[in-house]
C-alpha atoms as a PDB file:
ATOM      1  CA  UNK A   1     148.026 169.943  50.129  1.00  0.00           C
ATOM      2  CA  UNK A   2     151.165 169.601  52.494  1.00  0.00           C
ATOM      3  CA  UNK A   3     154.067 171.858  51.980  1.00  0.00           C
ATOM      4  CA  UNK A   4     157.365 169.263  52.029  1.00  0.00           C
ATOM      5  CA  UNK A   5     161.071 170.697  52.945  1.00  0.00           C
ATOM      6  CA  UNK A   6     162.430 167.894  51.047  1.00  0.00           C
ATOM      7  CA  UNK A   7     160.665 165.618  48.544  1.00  0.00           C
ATOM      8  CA  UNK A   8     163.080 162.876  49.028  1.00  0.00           C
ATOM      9  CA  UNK A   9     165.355 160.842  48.033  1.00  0.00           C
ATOM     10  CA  UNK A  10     166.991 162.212  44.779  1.00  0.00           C
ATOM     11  CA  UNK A  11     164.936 165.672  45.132  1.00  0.00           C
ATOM     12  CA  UNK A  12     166.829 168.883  46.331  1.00  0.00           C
ATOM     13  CA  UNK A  13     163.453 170.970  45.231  1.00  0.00           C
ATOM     14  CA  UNK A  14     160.557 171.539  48.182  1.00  0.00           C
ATOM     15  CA  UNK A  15     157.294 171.149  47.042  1.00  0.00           C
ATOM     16  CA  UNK A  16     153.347 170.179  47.884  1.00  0.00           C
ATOM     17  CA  UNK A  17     151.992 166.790  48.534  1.00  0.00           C
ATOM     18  CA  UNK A  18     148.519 165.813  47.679  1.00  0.00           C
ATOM     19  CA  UNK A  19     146.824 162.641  48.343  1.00  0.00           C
ATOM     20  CA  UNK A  20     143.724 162.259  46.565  1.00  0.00           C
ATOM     21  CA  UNK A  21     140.657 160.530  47.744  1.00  0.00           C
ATOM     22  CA  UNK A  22     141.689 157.228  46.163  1.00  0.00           C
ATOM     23  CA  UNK A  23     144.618 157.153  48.270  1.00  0.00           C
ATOM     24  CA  UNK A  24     146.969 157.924  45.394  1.00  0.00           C
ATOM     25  CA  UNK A  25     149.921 160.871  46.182  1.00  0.00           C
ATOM     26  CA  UNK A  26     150.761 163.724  43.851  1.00  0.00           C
ATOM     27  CA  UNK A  27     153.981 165.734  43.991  1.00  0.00           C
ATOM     28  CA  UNK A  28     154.192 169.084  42.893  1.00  0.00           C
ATOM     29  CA  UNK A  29     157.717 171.148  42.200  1.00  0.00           C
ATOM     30  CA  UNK A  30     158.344 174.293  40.400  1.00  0.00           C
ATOM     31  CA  UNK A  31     161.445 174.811  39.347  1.00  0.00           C
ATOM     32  CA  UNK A  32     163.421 178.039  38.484  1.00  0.00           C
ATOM     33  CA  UNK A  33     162.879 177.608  34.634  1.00  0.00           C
ATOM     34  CA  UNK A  34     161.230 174.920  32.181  1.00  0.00           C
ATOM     35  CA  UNK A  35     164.989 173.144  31.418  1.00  0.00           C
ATOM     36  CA  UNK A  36     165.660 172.487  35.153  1.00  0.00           C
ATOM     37  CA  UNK A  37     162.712 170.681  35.257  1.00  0.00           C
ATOM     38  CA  UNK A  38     163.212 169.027  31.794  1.00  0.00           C
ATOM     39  CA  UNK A  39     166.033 167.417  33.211  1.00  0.00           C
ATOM     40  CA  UNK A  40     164.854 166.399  36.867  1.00  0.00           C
ATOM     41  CA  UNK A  41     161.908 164.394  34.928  1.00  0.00           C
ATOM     42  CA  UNK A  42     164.186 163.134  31.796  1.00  0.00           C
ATOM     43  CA  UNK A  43     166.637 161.511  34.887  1.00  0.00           C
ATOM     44  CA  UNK A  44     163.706 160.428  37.116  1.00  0.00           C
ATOM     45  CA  UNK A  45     161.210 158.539  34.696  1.00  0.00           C
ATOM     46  CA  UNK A  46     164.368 157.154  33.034  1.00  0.00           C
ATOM     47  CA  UNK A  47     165.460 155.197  36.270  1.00  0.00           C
ATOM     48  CA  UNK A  48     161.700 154.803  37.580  1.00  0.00           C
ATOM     49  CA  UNK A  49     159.806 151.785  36.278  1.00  0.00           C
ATOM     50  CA  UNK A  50     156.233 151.823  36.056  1.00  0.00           C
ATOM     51  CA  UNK A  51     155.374 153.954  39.201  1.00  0.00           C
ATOM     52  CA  UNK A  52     155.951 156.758  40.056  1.00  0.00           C
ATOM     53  CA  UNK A  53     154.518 158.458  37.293  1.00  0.00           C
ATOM     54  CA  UNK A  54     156.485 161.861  36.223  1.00  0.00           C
ATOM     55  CA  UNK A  55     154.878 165.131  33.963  1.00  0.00           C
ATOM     56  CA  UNK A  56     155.819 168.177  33.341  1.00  0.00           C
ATOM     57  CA  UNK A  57     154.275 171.313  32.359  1.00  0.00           C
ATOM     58  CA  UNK A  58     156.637 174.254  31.779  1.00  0.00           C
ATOM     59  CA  UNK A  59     158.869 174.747  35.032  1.00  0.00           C
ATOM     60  CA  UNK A  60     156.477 172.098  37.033  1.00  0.00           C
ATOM     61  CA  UNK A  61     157.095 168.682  37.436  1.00  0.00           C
ATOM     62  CA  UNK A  62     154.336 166.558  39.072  1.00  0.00           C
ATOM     63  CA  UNK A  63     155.232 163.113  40.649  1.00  0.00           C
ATOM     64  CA  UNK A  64     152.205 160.583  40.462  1.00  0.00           C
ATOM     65  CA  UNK A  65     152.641 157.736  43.047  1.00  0.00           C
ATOM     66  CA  UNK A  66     149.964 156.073  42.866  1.00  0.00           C
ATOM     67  CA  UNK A  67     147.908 153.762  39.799  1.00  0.00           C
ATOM     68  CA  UNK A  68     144.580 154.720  39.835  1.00  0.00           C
ATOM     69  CA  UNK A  69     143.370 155.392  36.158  1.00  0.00           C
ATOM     70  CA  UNK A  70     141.051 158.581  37.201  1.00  0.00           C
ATOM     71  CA  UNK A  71     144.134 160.135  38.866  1.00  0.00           C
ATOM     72  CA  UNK A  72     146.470 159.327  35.867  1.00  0.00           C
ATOM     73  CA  UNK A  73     143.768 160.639  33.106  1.00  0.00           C
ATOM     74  CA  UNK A  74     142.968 164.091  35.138  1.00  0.00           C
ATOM     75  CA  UNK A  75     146.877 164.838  35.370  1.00  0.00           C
ATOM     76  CA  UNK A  76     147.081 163.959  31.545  1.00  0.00           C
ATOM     77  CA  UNK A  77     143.881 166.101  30.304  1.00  0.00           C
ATOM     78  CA  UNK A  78     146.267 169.215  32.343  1.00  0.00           C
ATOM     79  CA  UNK A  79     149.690 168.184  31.983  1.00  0.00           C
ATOM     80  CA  UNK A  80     149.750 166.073  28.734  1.00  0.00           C
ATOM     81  CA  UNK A  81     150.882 162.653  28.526  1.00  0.00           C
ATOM     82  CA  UNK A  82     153.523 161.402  30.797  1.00  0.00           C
ATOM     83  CA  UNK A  83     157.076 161.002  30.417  1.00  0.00           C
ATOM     84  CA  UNK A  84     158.020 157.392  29.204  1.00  0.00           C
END
């Protein structure tokens, strides 16, 4: 993983970048506390479409860009579902 200063547009947070070996990228960002990052993913995944693909686990939020099913059901089995 790839430290980022900025995990741009619309993210003020710095974070890791992952790519996985089916090409697929993963964001990672902890936040301060579990509501900060309740929010970020409630006003992301509300305004994304179908991809990127936002979860959140505590005070981390994890950005899935990327649609390859393995990716999407390892994050799920350790995250929980995404957010719709």
């Amino acid at each position: 993983m790839s430290p980022l200063r900025s995990l741009s547009p619309g993210f003020a947070q710095d974070g890791l970048l992952a790519e996985t070996e089916y090409g697929d990228r993963i964001r990672i960002v902890e936040f301060q506390n579990t509501s900060s990052a309740s929010m970020q993913v409630s006003r992301k995944s509300s305004s994304a479409g179908s991809s990127p693909f936002f979860y959140q686990k505590g005070n981390i939020m994890v950005v899935h860009l990327g649609n390859d099913s393995r990716v999407e059901d390892a994050l799920e089995a350790v995250l929980g579902p995404k957010e719709q």
